[in-house]
Protein backbone atom coordinates (compact mmCIF):
# COMPACT_ATOMS: atom_id res chain seq x y z
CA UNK A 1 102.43 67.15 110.59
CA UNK A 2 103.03 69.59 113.10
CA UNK A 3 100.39 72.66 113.17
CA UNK A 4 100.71 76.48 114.08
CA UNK A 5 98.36 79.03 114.06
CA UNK A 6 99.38 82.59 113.47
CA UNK A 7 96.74 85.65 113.77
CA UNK A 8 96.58 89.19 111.97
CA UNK A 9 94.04 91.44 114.11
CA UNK A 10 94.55 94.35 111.66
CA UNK A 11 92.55 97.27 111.89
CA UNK A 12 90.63 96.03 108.77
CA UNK A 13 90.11 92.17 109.93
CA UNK A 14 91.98 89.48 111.80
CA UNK A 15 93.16 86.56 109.40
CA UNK A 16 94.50 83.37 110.39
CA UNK A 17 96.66 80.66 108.91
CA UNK A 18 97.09 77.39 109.90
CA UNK A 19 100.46 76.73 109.19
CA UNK A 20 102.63 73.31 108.67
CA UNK A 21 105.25 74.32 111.06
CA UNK A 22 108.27 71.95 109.16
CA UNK A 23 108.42 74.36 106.21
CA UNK A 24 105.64 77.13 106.18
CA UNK A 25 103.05 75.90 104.24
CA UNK A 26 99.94 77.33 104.54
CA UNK A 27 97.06 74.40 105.42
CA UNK A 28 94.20 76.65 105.54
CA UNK A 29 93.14 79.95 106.22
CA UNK A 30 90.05 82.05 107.51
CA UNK A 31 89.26 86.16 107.79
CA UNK A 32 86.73 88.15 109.64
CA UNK A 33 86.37 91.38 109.38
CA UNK A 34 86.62 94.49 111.96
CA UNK A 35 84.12 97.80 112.75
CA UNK A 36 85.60 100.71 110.59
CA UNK A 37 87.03 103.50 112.39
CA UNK A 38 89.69 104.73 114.41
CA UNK A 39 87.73 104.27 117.94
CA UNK A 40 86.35 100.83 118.25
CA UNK A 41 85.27 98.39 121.03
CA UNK A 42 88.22 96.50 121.08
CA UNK A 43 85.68 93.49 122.19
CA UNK A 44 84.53 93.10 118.26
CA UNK A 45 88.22 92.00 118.17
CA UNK A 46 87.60 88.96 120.61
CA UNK A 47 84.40 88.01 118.42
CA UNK A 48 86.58 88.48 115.44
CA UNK A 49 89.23 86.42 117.06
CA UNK A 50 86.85 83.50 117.86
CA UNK A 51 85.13 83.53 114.37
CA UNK A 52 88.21 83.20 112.35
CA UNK A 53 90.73 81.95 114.67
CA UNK A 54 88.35 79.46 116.86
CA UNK A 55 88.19 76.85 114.30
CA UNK A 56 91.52 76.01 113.38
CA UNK A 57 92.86 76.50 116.79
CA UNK A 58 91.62 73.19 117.84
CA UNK A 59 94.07 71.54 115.33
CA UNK A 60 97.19 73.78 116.21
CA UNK A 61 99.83 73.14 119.23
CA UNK A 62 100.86 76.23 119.19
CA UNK A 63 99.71 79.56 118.50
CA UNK A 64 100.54 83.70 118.14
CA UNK A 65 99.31 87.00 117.44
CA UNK A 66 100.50 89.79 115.55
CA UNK A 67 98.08 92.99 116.05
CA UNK A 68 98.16 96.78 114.81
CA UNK A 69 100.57 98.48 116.63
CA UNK A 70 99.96 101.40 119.33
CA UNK A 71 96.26 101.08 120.00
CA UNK A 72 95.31 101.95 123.58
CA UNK A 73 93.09 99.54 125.10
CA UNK A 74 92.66 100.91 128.72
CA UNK A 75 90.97 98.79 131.09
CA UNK A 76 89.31 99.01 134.55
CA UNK A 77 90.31 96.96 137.60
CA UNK A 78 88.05 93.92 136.59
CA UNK A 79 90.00 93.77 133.11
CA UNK A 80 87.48 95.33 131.05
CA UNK A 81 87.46 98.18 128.93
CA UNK A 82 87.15 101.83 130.21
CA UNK A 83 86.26 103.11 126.69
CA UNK A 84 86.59 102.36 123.26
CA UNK A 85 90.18 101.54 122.10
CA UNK A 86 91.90 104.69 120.14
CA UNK A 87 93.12 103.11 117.49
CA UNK A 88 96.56 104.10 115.80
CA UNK A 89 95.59 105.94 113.28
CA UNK A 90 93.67 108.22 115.55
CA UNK A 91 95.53 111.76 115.32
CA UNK A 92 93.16 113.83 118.16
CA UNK A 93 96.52 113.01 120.78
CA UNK A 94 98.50 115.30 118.07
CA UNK A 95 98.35 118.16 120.85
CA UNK A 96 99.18 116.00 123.89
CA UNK A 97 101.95 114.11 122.33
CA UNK A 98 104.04 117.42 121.82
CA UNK A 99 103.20 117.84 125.32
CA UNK A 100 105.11 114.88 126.29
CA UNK A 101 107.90 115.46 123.72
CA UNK A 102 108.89 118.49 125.62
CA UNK A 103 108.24 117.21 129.28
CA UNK A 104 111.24 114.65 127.97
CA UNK A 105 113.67 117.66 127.28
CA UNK A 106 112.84 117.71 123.74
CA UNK A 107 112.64 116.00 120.56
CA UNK A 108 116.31 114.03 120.53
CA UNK A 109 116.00 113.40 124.25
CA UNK A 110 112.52 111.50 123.42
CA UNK A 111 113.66 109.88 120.67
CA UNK A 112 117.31 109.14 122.99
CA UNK A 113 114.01 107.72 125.78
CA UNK A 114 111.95 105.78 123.42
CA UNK A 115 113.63 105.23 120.45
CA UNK A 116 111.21 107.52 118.73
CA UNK A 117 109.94 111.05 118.56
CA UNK A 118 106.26 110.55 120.50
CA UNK A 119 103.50 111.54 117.43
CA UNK A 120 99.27 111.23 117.76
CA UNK A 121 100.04 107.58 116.60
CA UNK A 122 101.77 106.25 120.23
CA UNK A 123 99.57 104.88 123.37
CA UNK A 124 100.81 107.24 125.61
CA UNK A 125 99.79 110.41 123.91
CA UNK A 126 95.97 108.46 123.84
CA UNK A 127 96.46 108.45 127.19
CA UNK A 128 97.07 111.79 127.74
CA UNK A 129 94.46 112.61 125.82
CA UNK A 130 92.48 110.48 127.79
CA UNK A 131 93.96 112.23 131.55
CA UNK A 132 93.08 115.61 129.72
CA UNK A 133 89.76 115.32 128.07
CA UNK A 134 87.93 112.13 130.16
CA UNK A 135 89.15 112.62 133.65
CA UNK A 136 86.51 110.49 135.36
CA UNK A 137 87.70 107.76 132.14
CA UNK A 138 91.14 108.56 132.74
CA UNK A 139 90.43 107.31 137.50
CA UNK A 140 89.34 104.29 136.31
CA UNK A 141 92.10 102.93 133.99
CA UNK A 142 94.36 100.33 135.95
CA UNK A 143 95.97 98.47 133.40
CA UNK A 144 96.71 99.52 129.30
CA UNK A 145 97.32 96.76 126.78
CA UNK A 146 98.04 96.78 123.37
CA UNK A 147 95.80 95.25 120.64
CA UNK A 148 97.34 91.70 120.00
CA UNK A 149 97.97 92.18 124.38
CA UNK A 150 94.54 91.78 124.30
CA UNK A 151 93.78 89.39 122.05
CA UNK A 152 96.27 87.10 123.06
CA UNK A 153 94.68 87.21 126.85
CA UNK A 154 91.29 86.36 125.70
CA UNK A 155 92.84 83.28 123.87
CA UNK A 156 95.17 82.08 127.10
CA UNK A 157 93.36 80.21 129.87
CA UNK A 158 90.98 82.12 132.52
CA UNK A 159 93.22 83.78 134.97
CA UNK A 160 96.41 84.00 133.12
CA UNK A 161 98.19 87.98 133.56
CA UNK A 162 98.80 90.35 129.92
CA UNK A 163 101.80 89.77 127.95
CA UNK A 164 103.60 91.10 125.18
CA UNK A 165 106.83 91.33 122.92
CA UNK A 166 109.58 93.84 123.20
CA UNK A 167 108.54 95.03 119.19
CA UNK A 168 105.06 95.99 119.81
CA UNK A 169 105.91 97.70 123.56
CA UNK A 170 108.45 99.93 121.32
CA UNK A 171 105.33 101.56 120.02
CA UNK A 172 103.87 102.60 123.23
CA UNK A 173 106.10 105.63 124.42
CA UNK A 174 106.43 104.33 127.33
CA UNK A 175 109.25 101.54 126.50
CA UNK A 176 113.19 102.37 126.34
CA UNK A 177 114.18 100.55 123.02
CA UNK A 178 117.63 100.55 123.56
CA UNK A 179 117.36 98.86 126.87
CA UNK A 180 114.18 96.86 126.42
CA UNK A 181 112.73 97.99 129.39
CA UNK A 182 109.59 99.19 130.59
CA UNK A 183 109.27 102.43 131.65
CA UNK A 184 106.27 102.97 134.03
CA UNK A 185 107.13 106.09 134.74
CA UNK A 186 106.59 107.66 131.62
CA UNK A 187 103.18 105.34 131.36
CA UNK A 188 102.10 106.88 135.10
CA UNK A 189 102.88 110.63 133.49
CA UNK A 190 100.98 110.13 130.39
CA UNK A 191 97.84 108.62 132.54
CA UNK A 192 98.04 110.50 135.50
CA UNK A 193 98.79 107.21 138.02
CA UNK A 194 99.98 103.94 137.76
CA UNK A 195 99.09 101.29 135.80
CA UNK A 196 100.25 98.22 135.49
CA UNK A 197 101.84 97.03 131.78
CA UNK A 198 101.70 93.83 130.67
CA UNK A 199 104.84 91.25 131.42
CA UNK A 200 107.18 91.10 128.90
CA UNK A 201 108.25 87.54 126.82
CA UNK A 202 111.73 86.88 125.53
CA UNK A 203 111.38 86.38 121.73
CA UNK A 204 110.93 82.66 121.05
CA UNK A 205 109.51 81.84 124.12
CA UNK A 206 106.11 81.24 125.16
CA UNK A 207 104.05 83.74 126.84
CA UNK A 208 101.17 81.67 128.25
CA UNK A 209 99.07 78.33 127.16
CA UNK A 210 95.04 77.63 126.38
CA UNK A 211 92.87 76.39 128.25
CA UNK A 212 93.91 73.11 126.00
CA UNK A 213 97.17 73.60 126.57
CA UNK A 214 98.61 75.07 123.01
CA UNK A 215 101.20 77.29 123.38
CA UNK A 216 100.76 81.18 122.99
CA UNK A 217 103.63 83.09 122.03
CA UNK A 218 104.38 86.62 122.85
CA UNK A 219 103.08 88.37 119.51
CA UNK A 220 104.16 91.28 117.97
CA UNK A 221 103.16 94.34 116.24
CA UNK A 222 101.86 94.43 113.02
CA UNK A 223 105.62 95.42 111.17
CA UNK A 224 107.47 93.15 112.93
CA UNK A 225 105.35 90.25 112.72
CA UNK A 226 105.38 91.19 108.87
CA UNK A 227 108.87 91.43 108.88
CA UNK A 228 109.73 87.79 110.41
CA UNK A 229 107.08 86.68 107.95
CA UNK A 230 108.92 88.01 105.57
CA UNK A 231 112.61 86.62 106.37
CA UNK A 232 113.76 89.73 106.06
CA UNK A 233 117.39 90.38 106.56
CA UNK A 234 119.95 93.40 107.36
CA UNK A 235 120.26 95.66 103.86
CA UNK A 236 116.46 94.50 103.26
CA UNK A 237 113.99 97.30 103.08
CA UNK A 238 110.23 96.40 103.42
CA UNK A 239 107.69 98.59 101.74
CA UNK A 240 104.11 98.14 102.73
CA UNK A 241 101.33 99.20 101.26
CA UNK A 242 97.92 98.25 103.07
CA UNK A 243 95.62 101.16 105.64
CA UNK A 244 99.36 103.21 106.18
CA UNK A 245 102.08 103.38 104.29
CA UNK A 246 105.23 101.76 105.89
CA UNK A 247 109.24 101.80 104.86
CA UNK A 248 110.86 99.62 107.43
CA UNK A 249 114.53 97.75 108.08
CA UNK A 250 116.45 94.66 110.42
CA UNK A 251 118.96 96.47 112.06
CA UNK A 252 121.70 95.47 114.32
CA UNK A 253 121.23 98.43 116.18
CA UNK A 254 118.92 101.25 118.02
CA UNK A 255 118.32 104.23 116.19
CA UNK A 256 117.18 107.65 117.99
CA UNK A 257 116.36 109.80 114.87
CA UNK A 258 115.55 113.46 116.77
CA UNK A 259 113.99 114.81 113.71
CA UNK A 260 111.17 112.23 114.16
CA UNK A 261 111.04 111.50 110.60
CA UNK A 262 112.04 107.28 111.57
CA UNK A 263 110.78 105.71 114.54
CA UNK A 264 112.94 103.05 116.29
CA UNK A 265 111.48 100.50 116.81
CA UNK A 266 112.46 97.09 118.18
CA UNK A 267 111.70 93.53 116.43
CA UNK A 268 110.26 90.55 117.10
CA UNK A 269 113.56 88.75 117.77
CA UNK A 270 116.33 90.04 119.17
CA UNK A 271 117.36 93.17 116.54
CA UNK A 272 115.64 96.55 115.91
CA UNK A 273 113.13 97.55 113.02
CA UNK A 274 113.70 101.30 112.26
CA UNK A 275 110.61 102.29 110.08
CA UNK A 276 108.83 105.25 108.45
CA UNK A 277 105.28 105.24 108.55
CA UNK A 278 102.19 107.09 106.58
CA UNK A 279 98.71 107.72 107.45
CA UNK A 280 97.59 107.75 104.16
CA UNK A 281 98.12 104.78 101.88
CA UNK A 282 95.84 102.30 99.93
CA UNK A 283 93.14 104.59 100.78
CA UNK A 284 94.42 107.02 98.45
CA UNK A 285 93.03 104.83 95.41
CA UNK A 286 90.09 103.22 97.25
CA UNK A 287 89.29 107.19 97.08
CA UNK A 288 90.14 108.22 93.61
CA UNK A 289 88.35 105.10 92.47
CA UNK A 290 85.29 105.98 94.23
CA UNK A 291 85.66 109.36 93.07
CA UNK A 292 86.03 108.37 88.51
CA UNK A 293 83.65 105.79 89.63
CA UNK A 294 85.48 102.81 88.81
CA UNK A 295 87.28 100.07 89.97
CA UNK A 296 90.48 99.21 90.95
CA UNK A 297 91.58 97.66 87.55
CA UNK A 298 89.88 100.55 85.27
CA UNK A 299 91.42 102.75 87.65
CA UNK A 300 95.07 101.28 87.07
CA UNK A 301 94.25 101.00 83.13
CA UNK A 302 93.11 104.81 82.98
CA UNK A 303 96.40 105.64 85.23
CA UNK A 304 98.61 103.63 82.66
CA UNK A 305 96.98 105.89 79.89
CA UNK A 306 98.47 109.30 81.16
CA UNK A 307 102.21 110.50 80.80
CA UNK A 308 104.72 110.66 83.87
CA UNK A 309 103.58 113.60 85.42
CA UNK A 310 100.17 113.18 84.95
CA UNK A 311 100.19 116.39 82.63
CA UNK A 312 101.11 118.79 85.42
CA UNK A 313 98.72 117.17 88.24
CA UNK A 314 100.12 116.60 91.28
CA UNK A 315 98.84 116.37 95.27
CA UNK A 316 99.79 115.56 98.93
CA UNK A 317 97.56 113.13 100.32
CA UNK A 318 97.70 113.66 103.25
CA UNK A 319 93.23 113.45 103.79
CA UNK A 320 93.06 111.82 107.62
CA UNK A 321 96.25 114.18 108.70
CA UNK A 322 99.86 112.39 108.34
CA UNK A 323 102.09 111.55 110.33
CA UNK A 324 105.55 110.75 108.05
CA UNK A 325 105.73 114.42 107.38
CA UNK A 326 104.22 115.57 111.00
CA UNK A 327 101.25 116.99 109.91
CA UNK A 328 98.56 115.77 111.92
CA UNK A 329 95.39 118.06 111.06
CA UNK A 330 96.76 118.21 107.33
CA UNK A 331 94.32 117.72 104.24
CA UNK A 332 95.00 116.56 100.89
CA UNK A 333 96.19 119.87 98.39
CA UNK A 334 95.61 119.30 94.65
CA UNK A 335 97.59 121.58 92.17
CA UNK A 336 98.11 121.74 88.60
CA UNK A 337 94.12 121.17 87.36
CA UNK A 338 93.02 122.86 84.01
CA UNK A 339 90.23 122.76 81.63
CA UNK A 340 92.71 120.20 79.41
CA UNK A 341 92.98 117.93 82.61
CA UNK A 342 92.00 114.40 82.23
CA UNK A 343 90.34 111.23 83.99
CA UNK A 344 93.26 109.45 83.16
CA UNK A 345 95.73 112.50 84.63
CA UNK A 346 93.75 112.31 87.68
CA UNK A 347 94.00 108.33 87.82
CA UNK A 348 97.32 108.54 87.44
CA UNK A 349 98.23 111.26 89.80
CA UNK A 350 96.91 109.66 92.34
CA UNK A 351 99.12 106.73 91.93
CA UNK A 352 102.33 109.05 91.34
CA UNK A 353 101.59 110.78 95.16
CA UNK A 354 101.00 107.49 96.88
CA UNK A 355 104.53 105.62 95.55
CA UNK A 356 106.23 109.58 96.02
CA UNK A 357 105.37 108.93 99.77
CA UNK A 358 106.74 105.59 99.86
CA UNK A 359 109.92 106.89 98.40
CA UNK A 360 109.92 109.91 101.03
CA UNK A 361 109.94 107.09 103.35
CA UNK A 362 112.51 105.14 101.61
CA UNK A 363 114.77 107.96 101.58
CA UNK A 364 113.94 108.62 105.18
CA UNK A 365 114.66 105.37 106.19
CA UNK A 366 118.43 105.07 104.10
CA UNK A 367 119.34 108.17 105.61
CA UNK A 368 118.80 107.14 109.56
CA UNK A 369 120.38 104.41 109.40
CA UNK A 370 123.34 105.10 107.04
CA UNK A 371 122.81 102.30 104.26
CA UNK A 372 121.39 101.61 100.76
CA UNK A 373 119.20 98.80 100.57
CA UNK A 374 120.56 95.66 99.09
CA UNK A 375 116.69 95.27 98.19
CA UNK A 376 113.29 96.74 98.26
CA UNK A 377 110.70 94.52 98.82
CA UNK A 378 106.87 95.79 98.52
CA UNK A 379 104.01 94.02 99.59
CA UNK A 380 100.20 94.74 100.69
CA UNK A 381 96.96 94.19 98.81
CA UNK A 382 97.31 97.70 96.40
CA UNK A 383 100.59 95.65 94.65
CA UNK A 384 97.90 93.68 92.84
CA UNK A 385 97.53 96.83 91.02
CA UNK A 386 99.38 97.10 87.63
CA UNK A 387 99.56 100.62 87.99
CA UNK A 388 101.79 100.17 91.41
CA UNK A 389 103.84 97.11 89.62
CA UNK A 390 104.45 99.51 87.02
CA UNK A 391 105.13 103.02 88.47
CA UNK A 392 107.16 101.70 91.85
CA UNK A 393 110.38 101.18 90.43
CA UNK A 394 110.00 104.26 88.35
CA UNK A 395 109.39 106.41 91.21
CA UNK A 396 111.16 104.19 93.62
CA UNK A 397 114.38 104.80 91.36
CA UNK A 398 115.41 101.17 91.96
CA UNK A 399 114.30 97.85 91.15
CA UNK A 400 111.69 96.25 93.20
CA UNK A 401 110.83 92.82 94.35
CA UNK A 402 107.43 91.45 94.51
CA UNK A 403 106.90 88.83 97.13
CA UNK A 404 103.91 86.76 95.99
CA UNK A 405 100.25 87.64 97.63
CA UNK A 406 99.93 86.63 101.67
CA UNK A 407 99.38 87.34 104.43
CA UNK A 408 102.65 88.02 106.19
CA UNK A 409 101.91 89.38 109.58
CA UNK A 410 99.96 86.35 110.10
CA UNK A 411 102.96 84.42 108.48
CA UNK A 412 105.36 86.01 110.90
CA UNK A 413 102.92 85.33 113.79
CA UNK A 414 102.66 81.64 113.11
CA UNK A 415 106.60 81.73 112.32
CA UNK A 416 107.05 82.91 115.75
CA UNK A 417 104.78 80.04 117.29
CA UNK A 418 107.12 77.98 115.98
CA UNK A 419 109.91 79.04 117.28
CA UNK A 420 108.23 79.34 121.03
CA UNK A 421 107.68 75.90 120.26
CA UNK A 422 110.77 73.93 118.81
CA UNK A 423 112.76 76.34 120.47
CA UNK A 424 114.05 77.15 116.80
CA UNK A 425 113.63 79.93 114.80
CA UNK A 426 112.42 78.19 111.59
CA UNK A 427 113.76 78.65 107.95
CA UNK A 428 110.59 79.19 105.80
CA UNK A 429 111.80 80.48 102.41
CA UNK A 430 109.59 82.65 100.27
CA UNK A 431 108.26 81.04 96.94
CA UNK A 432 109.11 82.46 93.85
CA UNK A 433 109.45 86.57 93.60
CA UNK A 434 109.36 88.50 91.05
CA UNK A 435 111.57 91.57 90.18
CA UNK A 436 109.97 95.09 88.49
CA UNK A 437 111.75 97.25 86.83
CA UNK A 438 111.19 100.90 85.06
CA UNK A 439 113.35 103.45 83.49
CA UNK A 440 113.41 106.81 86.47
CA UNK A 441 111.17 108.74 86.23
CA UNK A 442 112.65 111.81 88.77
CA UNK A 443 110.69 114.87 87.41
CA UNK A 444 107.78 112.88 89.56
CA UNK A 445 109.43 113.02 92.40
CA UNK A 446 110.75 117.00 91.82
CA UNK A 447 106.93 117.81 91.06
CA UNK A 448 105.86 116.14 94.45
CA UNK A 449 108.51 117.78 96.45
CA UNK A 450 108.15 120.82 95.60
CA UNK A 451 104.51 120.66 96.41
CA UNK A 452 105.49 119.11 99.91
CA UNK A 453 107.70 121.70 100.68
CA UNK A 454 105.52 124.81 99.68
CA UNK A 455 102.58 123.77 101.81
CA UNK A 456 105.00 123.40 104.85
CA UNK A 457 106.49 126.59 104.79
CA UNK A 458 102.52 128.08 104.21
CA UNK A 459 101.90 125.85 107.39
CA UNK A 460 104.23 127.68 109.39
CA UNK A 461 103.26 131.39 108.26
C-alpha cells in the first residue's frame, strides 16, 4: 500500500490524514490545535505541524500542505520571523489596502492586476500596514511567505529555499492570476523594498523532499486544497461553512470582478477558483449558543421551533467586520426585537442570517462568472447541524448536496501528493452524499436584504 500524507494548518488546528494513495482511503488521522487569534506566532504552527503531522510522516512517501490562505509571515534575513503572522482574518490593513487599490488605477485595474479587488484579508495590504505602522519591523523583512510556505519549509530538509502553488500566491496581491506570475513589484510597493517570494511549483510536481527523502508537494491554500479534495468540477459550486464563510467555483477561466464582490483566484491545478468569501461564519452560532446558553443541538432544536422569519427577527452578522459586503469595521445590527420575541426566534434568526450570507455569496458567485450551478455542495463542521441541513436549501432556493463529514483540505492536500508522486492526478470518488431539500422560503431572504441594504446606505451618510 502506497501512503500519502496531506496537512490542514487551519487557523483553528492543523489535521493530518494518512492517506492510501490507490483510492483515497483514509488510514489514520491526527489534529492539534492552534493559539486563537488573528496575530499569532506562526512558530506554534511548526509545533503543531510536528505533533500531528510527525508521526505518520514516517510511514508516508510523499507528502503536502494545504494552509489558510493570505497570512503574512514576514521574516528577517536568517529566515525567522520579524513579528507575529497577521492572520487573514485580520481587518486593521482595511485602510492600507484601499491605498493600494488606487495606486493600481482603481478598483477594475486591481482586480484586471491580481485577479481580485485588494481587501484587509490579502498579504500585501499586512504589509503595508506593516511599512506604515512598524517601520523599524517593516527594515527588517527580507523574505514573506505564506502559511502552508512556511510550514512546508520547516518539513523539507535543512537548507532547502520557500515554495509555493500558483492558488495560494493568488491570495497575496502581489501575483497576476491571469498570467501566473509573480509580481515583485507590487510586493516591493506594499513593503517598502524588496523581498524575495518564494519559488513557484507547477501543479503536480514536487516542490522539495525531507530530510528522508518523501516528497513535498507544492501545497495550496485552504479553498483550493478543499476543492481538489473535493473533486469538484466546472458547474460545481462549493459552499463552506467553517471560521469564514466561502462560495467558490472550477473555472476554465480568469475572472477580474471590479466590484470586488468575487475574488479570482487560481487553483491548485491548472484552472481558476473564483470565490466569495465571509468573515463571519460558524462563529455566528458558536455565539448565539453561548449567548441562550446552550449547545449546538438545543440550539438547532429551539431554531427548528420558530417560523420562517423568525417572527420578524432579523440581523447582519457582520461582529469581526466583513469582508463579502466590504465592510471592514462593521458590527452585527439586530432589528425586529419585541416584548413577544422568543428564544427560539432568536435561535433561529441566527441561523436564517448565516445561510442568507451564503446565498449572497452564491448569488455573487453565479453572477461573475455567468452560470447556474449544476450543484451546490456544502460542507464544514456547522452542516452537522440539523438546523443548517434543514434551512440551506430553503434559503439557498435550490437543492443541496451533503458530502459526508472530512476533512477535505487535508484530503485535497494528500490528493495532490499523489499526483507529485505518480505523476497522475488520482480519481478518488466521494462516498455516498446525500441530497436536502426544502420548499423556498424567499421572504427570508427579502427580510435580510433589506436590512443589508439600509445599513449601507446609513454607512455612507
Amino acid at each position: 500500500m502506497t501512503l500519502v500524507l496531506g496537512v490542514d494548518s487551519s487557523t483553528q488546528s492543523t489535521k493530518a490524514l494518512l492517506i492510501d494513495a490507490a483510492d483515497g482511503t483514509v488510514v489514520e488521522q491526527r489534529s492539534t490545535p492552534h493559539p486563537a487569534g488573528t496575530e499569532v506566532d506562526p512558530r506554534a504552527w511548526l509545533a503543531a505541524f510536528d505533533e500531528a503531522a510527525g508521526p505518520l510522516l514516517e510511514r508516508a512517501e510523499a507528502l503536502s500542505v494545504g494552509g489558510q490562505q493570505h497570512g503574512m509571515v514576514a521574516l528577517d534575513a536568517a529566515g525567522e520571523p520579524v513579528r507575529d503572522a497577521l492572520l487573514w482574518n485580520d481587518t486593521r490593513s482595511a485602510e492600507e489596502a484601499g491605498d493600494l487599490i488606487e495606486e493600481l488605477g482603481g478598483p477594475q485595474a486591481c482586480a484586471d492586476a491580481i485577479g481580485s479587488v485588494m481587501v484587509a484579508s490579502f498579504t500585501a495590504s499586512k504589509l503595508r500596514w506593516v511599512r506604515d505602522h512598524e517601520p523599524d519591523h517593516a527594515a527588517r523583512v527580507a523574505q514573506v511567505l505564506l502559511p502552508h510556505d512556511y510550514v512546508s519549509r520547516h518539513a523539507a530538509a535543512p537548507g532547502t529555499a520557500p515554495f509555493t502553488d500558483r492558488g495560494d500566491a493568488s491570495g497575496t496581491g502581489y501575483f497576476a492570476t491571469s498570467t501566473g506570475e509573480w509580481r515583485p513589484d507590487l510586493a516591493a510597493s506594499a513593503i517598502g523594498h524588496e523581498i524575495a517570494l518564494p519559488r513557484l511549483v507547477e501543479p503536480g510536481t514536487a516542490g522539495a523532499e525531507t530530510a528522508a527523502g518523501v516528497l513535498i508537494a507544492g501545497g495550496s491554500g485552504d479553498n483550493a486544497a478543499a476543492a481538489l479534495g473535493m473533486g469538484l468540477e466546472t458547474g460545481d459550486v462549493l459552499v463552506s461553512i467553517g471560521t469564514s464563510g466561502v462560495a467558490s467555483a472550477i473555472s476554465a477561466v480568469p475572472v477580474a470582478d471590479g466590484s470586488g464582490a468575487v475574488t479570482g483566484f487560481a487553483d491548485a491545478a491548472h484552472g481558476f477558483l473564483p470565490l466569495v468569501a465571509t468573515v463571519n461564519a460558524a462563529q455566528i452560532l458558536d455565539l448565539q449558543a453561548r449567548w441562550l446558553g446552550v449547545d449546538h443541538a438545543e440550539l438547532a432544536e429551539l431554531a427548528l421551533a420558530a417560523p420562517a422569519r423568525s417572527n420578524g427577527v432579523s440581523f447582519l452578522p457582520y461582529y469581526g467586520g466583513e469582508r463579502t459586503p466590504n465592510r471592514p469595521d462593521a458590527t452585527g445590527v439586530w432589528t425586529g426585537l419585541t416584548p413577544r420575541t422568543t428564544r427560539e426566534d432568536l435561535a433561529r434568526a441566527a441561523f436564517e442570517a448565516l445561510l442568507c450570507s451564503l446565498a449572497d455569496a452564491v448569488d455573487l458567485l453565479v453572477k461573475a462568472t455567468g452560470a447556474e450551478p449544476r450543484r451546490i455542495l456544502m460542507v464544514g463542521g456547522a452542516t452537522r447541524s440539523a438546523a443548517v441541513r434543514a434551512l440551506a436549501p430553503a434559503i439557498l432556493g435550490r437543492p443541496v448536496v451533503l458530502p459526508p463529514s472530512g476533512e477535505y483540505v487535508a484530503r485535497g492536500a494528500a490528493r495532490q501528493a499523489a499526483w507529485a508522486l505518480t505523476g497522475e492526478l488520482p480519481d478518488w470518488p466521494l462516498p455516498d452524499t446525500e441530497t436536502l431539500e426544502a420548499d423556498p422560503t424567499p421572504g427570508v431572504r427579502d427580510a435580510y436584504a433589506a436590512l443589508r441594504d439600509s445599513t449601507k446606505r446609513e454607512a455612507r451618510a
